[in-house]
PDB file of N, CA and C in Angstrom:
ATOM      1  N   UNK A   1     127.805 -87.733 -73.561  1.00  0.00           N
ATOM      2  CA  UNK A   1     128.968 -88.260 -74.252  1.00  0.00           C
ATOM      3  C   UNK A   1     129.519 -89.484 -73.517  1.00  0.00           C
ATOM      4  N   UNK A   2     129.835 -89.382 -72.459  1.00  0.00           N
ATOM      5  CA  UNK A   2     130.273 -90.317 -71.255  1.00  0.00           C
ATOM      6  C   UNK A   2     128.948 -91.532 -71.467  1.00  0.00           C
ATOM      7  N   UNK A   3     128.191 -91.292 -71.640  1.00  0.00           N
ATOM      8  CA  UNK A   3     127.223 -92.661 -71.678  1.00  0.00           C
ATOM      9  C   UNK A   3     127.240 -93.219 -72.842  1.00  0.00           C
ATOM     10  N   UNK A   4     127.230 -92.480 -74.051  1.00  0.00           N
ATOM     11  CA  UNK A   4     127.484 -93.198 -75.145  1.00  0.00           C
ATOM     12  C   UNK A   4     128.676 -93.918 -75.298  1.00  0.00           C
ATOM     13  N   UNK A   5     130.113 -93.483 -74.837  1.00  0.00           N
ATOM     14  CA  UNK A   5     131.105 -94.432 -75.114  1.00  0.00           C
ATOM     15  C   UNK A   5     130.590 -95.671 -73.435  1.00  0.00           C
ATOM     16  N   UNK A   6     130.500 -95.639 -72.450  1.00  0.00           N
ATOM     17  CA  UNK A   6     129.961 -96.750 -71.473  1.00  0.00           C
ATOM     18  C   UNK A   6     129.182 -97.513 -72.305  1.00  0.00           C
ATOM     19  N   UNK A   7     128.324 -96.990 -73.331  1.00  0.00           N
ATOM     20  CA  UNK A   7     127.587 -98.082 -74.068  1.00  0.00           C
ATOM     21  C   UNK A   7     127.771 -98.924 -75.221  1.00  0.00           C
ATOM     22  N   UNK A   8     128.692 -98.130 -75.701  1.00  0.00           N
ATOM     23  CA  UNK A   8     130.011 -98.917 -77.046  1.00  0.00           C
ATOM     24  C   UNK A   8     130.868 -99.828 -76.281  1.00  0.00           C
ATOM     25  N   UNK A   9     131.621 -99.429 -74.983  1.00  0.00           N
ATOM     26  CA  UNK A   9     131.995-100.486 -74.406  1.00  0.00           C
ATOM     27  C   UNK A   9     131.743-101.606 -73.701  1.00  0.00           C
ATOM     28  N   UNK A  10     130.357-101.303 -73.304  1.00  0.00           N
ATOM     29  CA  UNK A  10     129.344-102.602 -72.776  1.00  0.00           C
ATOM     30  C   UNK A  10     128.657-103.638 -73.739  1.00  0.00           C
ATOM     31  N   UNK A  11     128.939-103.277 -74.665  1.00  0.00           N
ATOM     32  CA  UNK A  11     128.463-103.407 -76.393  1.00  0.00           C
ATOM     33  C   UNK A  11     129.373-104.585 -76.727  1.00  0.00           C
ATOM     34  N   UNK A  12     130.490-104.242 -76.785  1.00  0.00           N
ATOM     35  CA  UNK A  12     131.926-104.657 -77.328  1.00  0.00           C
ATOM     36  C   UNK A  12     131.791-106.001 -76.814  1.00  0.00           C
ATOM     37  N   UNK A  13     132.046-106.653 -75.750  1.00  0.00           N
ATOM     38  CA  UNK A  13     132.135-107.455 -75.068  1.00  0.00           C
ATOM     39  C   UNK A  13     133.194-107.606 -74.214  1.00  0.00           C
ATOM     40  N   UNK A  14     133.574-109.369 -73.987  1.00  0.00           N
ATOM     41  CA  UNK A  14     134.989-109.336 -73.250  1.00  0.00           C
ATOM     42  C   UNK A  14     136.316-109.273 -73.972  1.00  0.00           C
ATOM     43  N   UNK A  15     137.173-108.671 -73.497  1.00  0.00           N
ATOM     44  CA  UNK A  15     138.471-108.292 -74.623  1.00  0.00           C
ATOM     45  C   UNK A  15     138.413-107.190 -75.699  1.00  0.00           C
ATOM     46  N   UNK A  16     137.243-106.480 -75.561  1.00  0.00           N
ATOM     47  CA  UNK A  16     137.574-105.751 -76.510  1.00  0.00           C
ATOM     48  C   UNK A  16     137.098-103.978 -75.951  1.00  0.00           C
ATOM     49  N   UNK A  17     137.973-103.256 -77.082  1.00  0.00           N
ATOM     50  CA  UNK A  17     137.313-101.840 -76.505  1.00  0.00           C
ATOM     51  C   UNK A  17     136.583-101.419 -77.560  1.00  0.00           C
ATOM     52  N   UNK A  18     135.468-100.586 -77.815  1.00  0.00           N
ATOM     53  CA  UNK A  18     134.787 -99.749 -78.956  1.00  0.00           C
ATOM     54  C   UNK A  18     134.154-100.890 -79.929  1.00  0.00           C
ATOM     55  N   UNK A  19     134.568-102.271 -79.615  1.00  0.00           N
ATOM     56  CA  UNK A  19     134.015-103.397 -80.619  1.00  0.00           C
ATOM     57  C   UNK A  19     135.318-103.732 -81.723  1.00  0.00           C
ATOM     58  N   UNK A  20     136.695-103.434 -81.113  1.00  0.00           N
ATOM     59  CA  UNK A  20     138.175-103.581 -82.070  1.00  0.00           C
ATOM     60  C   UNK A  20     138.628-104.954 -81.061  1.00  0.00           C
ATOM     61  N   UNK A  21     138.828-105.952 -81.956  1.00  0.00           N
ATOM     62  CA  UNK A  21     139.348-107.283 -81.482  1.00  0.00           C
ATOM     63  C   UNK A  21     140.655-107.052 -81.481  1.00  0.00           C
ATOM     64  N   UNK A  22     141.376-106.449 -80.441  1.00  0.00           N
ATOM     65  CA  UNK A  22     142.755-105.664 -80.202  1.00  0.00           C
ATOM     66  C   UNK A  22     143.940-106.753 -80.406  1.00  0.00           C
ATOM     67  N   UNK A  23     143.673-108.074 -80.195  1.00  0.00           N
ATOM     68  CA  UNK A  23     144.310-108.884 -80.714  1.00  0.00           C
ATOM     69  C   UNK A  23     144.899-109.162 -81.481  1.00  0.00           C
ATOM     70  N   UNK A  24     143.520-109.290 -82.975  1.00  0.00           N
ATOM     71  CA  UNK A  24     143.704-109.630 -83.903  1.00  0.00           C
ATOM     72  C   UNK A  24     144.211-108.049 -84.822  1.00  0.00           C
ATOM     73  N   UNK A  25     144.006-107.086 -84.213  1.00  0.00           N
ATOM     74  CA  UNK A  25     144.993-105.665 -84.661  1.00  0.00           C
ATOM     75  C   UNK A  25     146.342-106.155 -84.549  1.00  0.00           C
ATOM     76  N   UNK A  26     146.715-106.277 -83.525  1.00  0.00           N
ATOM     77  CA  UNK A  26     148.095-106.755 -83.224  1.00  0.00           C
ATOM     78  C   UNK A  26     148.792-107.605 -84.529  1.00  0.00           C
ATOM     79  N   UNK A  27     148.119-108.491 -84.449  1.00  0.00           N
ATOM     80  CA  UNK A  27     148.600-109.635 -85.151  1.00  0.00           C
ATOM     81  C   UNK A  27     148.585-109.024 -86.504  1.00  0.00           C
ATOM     82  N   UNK A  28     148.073-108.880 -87.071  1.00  0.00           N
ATOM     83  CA  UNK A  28     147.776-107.555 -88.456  1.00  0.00           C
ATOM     84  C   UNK A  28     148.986-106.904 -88.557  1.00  0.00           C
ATOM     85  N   UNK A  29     148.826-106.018 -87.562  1.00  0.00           N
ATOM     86  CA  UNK A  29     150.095-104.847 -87.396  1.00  0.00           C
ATOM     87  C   UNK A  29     151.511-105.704 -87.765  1.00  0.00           C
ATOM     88  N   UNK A  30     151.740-106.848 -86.753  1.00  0.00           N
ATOM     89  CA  UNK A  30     153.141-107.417 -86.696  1.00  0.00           C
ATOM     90  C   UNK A  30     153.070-108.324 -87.981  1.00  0.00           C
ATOM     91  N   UNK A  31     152.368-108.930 -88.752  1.00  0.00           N
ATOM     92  CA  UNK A  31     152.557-109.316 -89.907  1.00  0.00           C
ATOM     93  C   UNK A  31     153.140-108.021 -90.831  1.00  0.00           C
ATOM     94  N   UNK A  32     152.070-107.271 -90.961  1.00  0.00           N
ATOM     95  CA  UNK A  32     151.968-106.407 -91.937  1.00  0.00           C
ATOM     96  C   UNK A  32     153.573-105.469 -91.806  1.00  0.00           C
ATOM     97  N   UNK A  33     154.280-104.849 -90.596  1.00  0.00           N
ATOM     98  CA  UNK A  33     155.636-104.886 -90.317  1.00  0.00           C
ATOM     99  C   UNK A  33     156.401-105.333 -90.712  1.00  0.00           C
ATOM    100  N   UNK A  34     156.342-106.959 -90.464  1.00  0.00           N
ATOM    101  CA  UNK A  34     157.447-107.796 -90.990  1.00  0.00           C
ATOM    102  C   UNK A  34     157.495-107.999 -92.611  1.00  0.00           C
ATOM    103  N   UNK A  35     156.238-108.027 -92.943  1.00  0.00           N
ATOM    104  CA  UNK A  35     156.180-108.044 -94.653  1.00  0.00           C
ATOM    105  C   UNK A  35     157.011-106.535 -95.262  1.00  0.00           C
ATOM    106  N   UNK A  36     156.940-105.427 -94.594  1.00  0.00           N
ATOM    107  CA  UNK A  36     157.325-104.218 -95.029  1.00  0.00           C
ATOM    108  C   UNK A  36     158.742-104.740 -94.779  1.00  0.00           C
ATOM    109  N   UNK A  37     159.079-104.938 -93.937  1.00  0.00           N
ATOM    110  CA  UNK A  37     160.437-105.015 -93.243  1.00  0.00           C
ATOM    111  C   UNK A  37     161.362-106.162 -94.151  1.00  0.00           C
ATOM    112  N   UNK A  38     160.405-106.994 -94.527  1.00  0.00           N
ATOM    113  CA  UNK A  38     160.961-107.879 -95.744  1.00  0.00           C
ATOM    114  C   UNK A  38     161.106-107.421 -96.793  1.00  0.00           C
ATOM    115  N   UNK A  39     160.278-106.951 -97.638  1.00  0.00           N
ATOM    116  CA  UNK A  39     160.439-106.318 -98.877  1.00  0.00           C
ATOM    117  C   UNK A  39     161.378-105.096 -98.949  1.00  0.00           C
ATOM    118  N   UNK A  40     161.777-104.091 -98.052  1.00  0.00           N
ATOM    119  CA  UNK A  40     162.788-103.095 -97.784  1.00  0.00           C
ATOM    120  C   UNK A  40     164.204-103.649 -98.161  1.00  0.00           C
ATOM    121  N   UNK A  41     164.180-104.900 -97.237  1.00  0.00           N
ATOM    122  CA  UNK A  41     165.290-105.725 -96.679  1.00  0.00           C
ATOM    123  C   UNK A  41     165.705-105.986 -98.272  1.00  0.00           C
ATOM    124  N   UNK A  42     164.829-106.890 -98.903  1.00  0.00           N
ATOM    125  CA  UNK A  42     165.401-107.788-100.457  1.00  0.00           C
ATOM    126  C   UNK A  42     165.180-106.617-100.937  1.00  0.00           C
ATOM    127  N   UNK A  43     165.066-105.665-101.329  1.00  0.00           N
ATOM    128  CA  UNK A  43     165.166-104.308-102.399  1.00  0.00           C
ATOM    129  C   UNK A  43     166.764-103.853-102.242  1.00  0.00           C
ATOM    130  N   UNK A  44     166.879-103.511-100.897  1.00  0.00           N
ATOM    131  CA  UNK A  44     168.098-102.869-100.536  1.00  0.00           C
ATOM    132  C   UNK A  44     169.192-103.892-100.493  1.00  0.00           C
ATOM    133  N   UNK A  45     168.920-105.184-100.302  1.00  0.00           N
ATOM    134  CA  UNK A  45     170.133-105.955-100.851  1.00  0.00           C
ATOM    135  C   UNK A  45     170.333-106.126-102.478  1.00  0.00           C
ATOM    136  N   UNK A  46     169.203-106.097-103.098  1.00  0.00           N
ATOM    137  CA  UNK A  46     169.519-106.065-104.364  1.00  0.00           C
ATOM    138  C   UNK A  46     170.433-104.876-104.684  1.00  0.00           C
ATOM    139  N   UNK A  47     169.992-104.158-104.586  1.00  0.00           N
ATOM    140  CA  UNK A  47     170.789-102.153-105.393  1.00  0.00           C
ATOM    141  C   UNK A  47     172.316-102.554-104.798  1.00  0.00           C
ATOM    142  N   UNK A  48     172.535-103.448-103.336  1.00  0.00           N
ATOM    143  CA  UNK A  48     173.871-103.724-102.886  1.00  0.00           C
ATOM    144  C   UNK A  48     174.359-104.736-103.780  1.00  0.00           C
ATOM    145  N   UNK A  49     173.975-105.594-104.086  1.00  0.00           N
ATOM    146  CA  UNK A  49     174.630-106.944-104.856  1.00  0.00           C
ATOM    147  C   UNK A  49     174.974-106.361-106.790  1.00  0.00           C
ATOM    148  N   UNK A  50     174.210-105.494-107.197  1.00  0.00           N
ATOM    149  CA  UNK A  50     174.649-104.951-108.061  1.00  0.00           C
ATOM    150  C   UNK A  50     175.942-103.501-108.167  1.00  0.00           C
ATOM    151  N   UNK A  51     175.464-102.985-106.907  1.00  0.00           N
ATOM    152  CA  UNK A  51     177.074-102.626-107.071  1.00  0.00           C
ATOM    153  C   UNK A  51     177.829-102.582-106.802  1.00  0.00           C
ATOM    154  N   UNK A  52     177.565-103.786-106.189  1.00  0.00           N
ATOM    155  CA  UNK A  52     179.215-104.908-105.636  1.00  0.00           C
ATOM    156  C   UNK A  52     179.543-105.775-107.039  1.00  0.00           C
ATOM    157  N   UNK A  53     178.418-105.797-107.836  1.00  0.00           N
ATOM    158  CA  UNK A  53     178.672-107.077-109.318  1.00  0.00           C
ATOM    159  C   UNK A  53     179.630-105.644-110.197  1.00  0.00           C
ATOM    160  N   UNK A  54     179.408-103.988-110.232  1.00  0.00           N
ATOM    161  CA  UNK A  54     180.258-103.465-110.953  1.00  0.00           C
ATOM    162  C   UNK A  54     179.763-103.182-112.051  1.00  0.00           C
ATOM    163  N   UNK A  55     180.756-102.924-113.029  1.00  0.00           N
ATOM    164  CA  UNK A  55     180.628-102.416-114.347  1.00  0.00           C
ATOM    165  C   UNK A  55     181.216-103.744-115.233  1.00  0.00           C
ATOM    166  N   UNK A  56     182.100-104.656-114.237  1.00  0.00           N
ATOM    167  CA  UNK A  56     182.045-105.659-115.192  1.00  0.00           C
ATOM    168  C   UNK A  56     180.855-106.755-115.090  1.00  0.00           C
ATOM    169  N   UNK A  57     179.584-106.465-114.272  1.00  0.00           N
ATOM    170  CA  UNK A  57     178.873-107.348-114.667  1.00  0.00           C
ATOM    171  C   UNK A  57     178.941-108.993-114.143  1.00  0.00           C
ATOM    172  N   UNK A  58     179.819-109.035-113.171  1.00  0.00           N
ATOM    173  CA  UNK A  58     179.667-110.451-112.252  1.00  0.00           C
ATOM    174  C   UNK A  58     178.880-111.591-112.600  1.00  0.00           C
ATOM    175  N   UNK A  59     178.862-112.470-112.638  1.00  0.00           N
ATOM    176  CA  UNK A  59     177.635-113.445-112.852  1.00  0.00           C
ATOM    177  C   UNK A  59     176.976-113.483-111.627  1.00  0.00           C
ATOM    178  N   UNK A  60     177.447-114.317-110.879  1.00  0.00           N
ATOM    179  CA  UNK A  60     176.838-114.363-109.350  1.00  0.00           C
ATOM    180  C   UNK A  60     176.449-113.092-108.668  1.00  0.00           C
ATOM    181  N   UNK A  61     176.593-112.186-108.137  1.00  0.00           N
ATOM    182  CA  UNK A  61     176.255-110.965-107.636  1.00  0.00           C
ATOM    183  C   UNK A  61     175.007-110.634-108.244  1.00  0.00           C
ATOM    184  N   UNK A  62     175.401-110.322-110.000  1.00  0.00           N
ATOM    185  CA  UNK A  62     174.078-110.062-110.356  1.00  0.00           C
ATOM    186  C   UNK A  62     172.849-110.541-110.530  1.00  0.00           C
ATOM    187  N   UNK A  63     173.017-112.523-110.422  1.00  0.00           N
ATOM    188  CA  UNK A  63     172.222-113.227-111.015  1.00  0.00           C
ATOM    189  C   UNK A  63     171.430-112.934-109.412  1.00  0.00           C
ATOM    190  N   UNK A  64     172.660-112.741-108.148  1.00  0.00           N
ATOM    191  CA  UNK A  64     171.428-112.527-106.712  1.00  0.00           C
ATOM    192  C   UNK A  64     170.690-111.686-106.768  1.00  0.00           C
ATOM    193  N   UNK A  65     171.111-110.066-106.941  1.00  0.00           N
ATOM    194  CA  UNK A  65     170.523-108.792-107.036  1.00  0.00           C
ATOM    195  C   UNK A  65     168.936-109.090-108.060  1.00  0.00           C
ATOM    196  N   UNK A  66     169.454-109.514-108.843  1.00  0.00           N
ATOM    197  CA  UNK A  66     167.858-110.073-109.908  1.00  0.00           C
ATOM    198  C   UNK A  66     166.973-110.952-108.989  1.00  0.00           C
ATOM    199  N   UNK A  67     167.679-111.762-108.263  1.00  0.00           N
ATOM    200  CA  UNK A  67     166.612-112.784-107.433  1.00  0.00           C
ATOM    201  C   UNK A  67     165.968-112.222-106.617  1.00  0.00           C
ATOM    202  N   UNK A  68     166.853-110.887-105.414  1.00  0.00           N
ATOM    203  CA  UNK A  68     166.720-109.983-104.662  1.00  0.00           C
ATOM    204  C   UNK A  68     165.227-109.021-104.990  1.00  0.00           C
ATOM    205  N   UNK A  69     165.422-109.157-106.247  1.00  0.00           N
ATOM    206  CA  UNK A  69     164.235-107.865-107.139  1.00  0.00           C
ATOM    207  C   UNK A  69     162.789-108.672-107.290  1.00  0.00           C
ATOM    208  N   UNK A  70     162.891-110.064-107.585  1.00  0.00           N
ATOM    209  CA  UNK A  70     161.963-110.578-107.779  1.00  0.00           C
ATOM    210  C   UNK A  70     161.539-111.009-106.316  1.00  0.00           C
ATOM    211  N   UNK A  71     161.800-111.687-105.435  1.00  0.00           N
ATOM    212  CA  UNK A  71     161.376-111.967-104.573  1.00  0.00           C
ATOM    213  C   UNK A  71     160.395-110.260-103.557  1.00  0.00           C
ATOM    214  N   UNK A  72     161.119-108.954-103.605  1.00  0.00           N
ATOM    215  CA  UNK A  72     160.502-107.775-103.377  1.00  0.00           C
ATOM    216  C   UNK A  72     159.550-107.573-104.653  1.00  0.00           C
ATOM    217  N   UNK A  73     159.364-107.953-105.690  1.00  0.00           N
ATOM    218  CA  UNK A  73     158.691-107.446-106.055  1.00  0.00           C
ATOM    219  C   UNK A  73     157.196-108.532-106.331  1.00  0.00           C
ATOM    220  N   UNK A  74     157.472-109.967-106.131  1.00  0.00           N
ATOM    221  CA  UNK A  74     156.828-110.928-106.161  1.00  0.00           C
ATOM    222  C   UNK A  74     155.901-110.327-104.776  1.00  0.00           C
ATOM    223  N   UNK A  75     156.619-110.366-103.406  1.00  0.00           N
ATOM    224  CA  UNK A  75     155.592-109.732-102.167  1.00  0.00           C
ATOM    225  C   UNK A  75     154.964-108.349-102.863  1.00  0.00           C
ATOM    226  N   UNK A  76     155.091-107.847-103.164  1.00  0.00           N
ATOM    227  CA  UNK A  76     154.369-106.637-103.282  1.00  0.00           C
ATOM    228  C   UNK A  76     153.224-107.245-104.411  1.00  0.00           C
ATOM    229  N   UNK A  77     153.135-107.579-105.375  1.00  0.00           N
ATOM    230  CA  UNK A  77     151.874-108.455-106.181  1.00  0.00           C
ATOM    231  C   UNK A  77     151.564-108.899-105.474  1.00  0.00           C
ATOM    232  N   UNK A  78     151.796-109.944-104.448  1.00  0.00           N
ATOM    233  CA  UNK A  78     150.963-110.881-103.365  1.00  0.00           C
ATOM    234  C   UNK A  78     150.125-109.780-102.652  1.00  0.00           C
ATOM    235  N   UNK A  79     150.545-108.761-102.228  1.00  0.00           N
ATOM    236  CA  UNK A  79     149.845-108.112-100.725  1.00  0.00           C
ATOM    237  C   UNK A  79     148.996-107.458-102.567  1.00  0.00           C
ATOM    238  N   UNK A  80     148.917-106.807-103.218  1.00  0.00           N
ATOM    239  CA  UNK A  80     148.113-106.130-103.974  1.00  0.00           C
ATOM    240  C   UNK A  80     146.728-107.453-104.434  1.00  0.00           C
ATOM    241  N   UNK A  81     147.187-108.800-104.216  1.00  0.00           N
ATOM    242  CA  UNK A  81     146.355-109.544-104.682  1.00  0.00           C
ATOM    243  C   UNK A  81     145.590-109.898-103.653  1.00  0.00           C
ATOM    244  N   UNK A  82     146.075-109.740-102.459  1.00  0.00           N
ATOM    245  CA  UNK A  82     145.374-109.724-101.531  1.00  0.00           C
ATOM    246  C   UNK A  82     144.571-109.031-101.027  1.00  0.00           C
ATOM    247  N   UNK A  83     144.530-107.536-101.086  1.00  0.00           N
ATOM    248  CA  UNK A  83     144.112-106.228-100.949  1.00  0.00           C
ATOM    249  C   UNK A  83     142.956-106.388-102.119  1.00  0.00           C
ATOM    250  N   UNK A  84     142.864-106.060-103.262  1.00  0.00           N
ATOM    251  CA  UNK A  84     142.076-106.061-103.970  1.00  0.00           C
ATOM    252  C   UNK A  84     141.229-107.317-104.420  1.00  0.00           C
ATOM    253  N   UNK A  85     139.796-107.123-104.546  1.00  0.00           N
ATOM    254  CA  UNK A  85     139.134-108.379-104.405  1.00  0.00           C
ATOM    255  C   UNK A  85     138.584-108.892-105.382  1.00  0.00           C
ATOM    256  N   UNK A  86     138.914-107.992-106.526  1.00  0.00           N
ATOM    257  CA  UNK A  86     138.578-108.503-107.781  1.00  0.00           C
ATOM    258  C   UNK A  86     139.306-109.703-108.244  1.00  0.00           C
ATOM    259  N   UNK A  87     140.389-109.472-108.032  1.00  0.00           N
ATOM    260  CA  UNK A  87     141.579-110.673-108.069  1.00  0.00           C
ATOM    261  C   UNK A  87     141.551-111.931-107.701  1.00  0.00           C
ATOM    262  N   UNK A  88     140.070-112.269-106.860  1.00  0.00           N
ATOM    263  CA  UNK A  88     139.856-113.532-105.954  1.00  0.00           C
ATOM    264  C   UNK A  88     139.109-114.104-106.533  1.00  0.00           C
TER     265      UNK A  88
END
């Protein structure tokens, strides 16, 4: 067992373990975070800007909360168009 992973890691090269470019994980990870962390962000300000706009319906408040919705829901089509490769 011990020789087979010594040989996945002699394999791999420099910088890496098992043959994972730990780097470019990273960089993945912290995109892929911040995109979540964005789309959370404009969802949950929207549901706020509408019911701060009320029952009477605000212009401004609501016309943001709508912008709020599209911009979360515009990223989420992007990462699905990205993900799937038929789309390309």
């Amino acid at each position: 067992m011990m020789h087979a992973v010594s040989e996945l890691v002699q394999a791999a090269g420099d910088g890496q373990f098992l043959g994972v470019d730990w780097g470019a994980f990273m960089v993945v990870f912290l995109v892929a975070f911040a995109a979540t962390i964005a789309v959370v962000v404009a969802y949950s300000l929207g549901l706020r800007l509408l019911a701060v706009a009320g029952e009477r319906h605000r212009p401004v408040p609501t016309g943001a909360a709508w912008l709020c919705f599209a911009i979360a829901g515009g990223a989420v089509l992007y990462g699905l168009w990205l993900i799937i490769p038929q789309f390309h």
